[in-house]
Protein backbone atom coordinates (compact mmCIF):
# COMPACT_ATOMS: atom_id res chain seq x y z
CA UNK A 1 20.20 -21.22 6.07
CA UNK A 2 16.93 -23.12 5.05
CA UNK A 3 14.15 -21.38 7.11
CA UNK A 4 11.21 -22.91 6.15
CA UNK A 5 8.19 -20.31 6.07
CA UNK A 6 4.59 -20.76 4.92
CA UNK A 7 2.77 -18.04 2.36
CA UNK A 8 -0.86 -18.09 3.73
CA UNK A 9 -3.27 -15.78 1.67
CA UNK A 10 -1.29 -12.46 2.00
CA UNK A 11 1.89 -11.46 0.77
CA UNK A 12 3.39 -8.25 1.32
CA UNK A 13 4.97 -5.98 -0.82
CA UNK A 14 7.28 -3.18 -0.24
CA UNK A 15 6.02 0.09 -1.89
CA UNK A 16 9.36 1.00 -3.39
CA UNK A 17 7.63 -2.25 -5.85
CA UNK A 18 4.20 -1.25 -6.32
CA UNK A 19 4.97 -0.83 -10.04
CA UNK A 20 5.50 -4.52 -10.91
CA UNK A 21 1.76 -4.92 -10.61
CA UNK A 22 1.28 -3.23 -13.52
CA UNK A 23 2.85 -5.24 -15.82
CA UNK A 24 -0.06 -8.19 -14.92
CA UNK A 25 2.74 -10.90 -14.10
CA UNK A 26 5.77 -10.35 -11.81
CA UNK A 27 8.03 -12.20 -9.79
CA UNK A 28 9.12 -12.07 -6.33
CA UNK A 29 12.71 -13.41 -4.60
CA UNK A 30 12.21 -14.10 -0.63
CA UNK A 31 14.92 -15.42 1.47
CA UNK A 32 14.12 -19.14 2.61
CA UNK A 33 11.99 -21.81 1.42
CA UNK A 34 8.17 -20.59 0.78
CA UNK A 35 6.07 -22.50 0.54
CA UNK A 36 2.33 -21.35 -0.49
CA UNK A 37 -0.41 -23.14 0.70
CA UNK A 38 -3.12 -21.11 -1.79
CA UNK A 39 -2.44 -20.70 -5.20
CA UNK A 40 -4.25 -16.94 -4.95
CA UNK A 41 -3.06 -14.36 -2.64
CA UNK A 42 -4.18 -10.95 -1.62
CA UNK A 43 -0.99 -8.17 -2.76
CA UNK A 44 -0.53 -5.94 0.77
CA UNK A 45 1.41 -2.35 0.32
CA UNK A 46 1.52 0.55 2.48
CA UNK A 47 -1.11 -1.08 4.66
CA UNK A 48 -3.80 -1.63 2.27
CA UNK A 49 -4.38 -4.57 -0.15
CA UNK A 50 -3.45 -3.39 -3.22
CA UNK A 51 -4.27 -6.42 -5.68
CA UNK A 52 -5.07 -10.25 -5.95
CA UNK A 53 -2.69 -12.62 -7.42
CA UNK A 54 -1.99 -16.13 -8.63
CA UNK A 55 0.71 -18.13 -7.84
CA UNK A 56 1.89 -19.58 -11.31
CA UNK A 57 5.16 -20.85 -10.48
CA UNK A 58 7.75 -21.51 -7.58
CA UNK A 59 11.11 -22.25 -7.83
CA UNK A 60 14.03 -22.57 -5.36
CA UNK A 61 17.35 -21.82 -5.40
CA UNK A 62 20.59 -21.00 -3.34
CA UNK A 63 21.45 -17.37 -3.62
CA UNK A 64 24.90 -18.25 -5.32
CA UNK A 65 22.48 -20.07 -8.09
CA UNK A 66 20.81 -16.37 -8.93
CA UNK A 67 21.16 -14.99 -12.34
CA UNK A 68 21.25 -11.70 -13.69
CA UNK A 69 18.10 -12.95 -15.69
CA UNK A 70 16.64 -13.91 -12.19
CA UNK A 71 17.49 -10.10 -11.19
CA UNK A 72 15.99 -8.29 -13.90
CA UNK A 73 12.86 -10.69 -13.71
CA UNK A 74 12.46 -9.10 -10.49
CA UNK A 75 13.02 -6.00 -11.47
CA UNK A 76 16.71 -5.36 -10.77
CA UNK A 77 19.92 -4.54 -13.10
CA UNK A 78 21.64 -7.60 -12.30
CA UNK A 79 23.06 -9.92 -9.74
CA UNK A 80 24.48 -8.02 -7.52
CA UNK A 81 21.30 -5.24 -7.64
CA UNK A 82 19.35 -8.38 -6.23
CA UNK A 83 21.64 -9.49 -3.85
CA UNK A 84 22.43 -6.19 -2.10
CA UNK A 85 18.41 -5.75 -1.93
CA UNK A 86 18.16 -9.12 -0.49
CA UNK A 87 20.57 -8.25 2.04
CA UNK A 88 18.96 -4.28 3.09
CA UNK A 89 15.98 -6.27 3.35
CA UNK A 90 17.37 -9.49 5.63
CA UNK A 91 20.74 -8.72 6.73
CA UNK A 92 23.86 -11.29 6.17
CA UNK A 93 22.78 -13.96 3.62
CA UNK A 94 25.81 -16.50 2.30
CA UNK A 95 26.24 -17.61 -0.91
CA UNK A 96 24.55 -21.27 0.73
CA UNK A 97 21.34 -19.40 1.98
CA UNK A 98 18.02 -20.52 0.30
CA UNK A 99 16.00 -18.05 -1.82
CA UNK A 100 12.49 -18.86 -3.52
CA UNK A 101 11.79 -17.05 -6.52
CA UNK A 102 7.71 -16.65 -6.50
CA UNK A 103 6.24 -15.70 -9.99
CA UNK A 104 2.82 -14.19 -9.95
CA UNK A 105 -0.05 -13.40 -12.32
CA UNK A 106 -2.67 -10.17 -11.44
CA UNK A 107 -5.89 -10.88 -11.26
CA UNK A 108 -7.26 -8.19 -9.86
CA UNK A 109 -6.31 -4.63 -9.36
CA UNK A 110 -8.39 -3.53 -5.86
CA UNK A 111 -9.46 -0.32 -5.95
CA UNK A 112 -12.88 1.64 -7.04
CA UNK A 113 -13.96 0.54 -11.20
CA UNK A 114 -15.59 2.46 -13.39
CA UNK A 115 -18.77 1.30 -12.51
CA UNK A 116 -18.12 1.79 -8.84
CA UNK A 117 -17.04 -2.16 -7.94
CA UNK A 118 -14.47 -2.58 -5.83
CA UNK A 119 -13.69 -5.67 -8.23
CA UNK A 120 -13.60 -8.11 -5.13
CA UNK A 121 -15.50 -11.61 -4.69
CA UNK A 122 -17.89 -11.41 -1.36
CA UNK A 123 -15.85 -14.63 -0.02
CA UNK A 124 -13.18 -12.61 -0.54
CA UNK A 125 -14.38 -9.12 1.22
CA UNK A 126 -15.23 -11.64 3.90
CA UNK A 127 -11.69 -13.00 4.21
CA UNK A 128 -10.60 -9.26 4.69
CA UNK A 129 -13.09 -8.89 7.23
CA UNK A 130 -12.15 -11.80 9.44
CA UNK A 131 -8.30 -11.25 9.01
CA UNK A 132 -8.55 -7.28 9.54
CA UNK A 133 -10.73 -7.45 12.66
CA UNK A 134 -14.04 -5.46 10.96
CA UNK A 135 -15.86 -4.54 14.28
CA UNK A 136 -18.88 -6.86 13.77
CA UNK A 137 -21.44 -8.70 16.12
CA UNK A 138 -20.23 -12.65 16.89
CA UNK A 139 -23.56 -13.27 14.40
CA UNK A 140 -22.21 -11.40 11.45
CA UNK A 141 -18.51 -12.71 11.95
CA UNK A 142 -20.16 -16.34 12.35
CA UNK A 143 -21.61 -15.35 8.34
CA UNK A 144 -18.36 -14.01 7.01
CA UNK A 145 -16.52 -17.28 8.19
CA UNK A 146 -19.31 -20.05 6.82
CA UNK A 147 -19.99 -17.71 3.57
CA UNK A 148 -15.71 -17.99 3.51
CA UNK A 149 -15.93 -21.75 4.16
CA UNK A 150 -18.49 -22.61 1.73
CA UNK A 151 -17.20 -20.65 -1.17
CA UNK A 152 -20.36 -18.90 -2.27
CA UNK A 153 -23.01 -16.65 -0.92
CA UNK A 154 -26.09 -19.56 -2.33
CA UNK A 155 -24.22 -22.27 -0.44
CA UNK A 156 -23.89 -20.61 2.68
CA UNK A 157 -27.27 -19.04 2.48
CA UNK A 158 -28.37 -22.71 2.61
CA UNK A 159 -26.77 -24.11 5.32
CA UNK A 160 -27.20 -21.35 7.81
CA UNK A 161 -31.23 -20.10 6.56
CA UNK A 162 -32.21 -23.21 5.16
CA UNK A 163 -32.91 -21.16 2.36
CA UNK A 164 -31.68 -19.05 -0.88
CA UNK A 165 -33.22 -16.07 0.67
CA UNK A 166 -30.50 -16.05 3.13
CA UNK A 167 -28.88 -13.97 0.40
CA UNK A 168 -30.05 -10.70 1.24
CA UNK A 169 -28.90 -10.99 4.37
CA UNK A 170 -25.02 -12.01 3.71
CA UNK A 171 -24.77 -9.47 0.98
CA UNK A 172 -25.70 -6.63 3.37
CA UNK A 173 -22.92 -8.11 6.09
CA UNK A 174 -20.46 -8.44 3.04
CA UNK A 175 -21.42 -4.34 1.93
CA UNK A 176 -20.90 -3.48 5.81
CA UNK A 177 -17.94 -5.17 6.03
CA UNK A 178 -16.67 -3.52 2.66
CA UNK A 179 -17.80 -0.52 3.57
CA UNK A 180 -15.75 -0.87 7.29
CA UNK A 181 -12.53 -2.15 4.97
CA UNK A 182 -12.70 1.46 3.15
CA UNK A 183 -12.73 3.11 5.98
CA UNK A 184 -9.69 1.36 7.67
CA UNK A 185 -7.61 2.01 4.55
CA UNK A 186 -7.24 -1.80 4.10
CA UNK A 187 -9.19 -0.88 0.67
CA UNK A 188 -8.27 1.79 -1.15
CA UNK A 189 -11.73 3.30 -3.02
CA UNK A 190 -10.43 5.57 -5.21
């Protein structure tokens, strides 16, 4: 098989595998060819977003090209661990099928800091916003997608107020939407 899928900015991750985050750089075997069109990703688990991630490397392989040292990479005893886990999770896969092997660096854990951040970029409480639905005016939603398109909360303070005082405004959409993103359990603010 050589299914063809593309990795947007979210990847999901079972639960069972929550603890690979922890050790700051993990890696990943999906069936088919991925291919990632954003080097950074937003970790999903249990519903929530649990983490942000880089992409460091991708590398593809047939299944009957795994390793054991592919395996426990991922987390696994050996070989076979893998390969029965590939197959709970996607059924009948043949020696022939395509697997990519994903390896990922932590950048951020999400989740409430010390000093009470959540430890997330306003473009990217923004990009949660849009993809979750936050129940916002066409106005606000019309912010969160420029302030995502332009990168920065100066830049698209410019181009939609003509001016750096535009600022104020965006944050407060970006805390509402946060806020909103807590409440739906897409953040966890612990």
């Amino acid at each position: 098989m050589r299914r063809v899928v593309y990795l947007g900015r979210h990847l999901m991750l079972k639960s069972k595998y929550l603890d690979k985050l922890s050790n700051g750089r993990f890696t990943t075997i999906r069936l088919g060819i991925i291919r990632p069109k954003y080097r950074e990703v937003f970790i999903h688990s249990g519903g929530m977003v649990v983490a942000k991630a880089r992409i460091t490397n991708v590398l593809y392989k047939r299944v009957s090209e795994l390793t054991d040292e592919d395996a426990v990479a991922d987390g696994f005893t050996g070989r076979e661990a893998l390969i029965d886990e590939l197959r709970g999770i996607y059924g009948n896969i043949t020696n022939n099928d395509w697997v990519t092997i994903l390896t990922l660096e932590v950048t951020k854990a999400i989740g409430r800091r010390d000093d009470g951040s959540i430890g997330l970029s306003p473009v990217d409480v923004a990009r949660l916003a849009l993809r979750y639905n936050v129940p916002l005016s066409e106005g606000e939603r019309r912010v969160l997608q420029e302030l995502v398109n332009e990168g920065s909360v100066r830049k698209a303070a410019v181009k939609l107020f003509n001016s750096l005082r535009g600022r104020v405004v965006i944050r407060r959409i970006v805390r509402k939407s946060l806020k909103y993103l807590i409440r739906m359990g897409v953040i966890t603010d612990y």
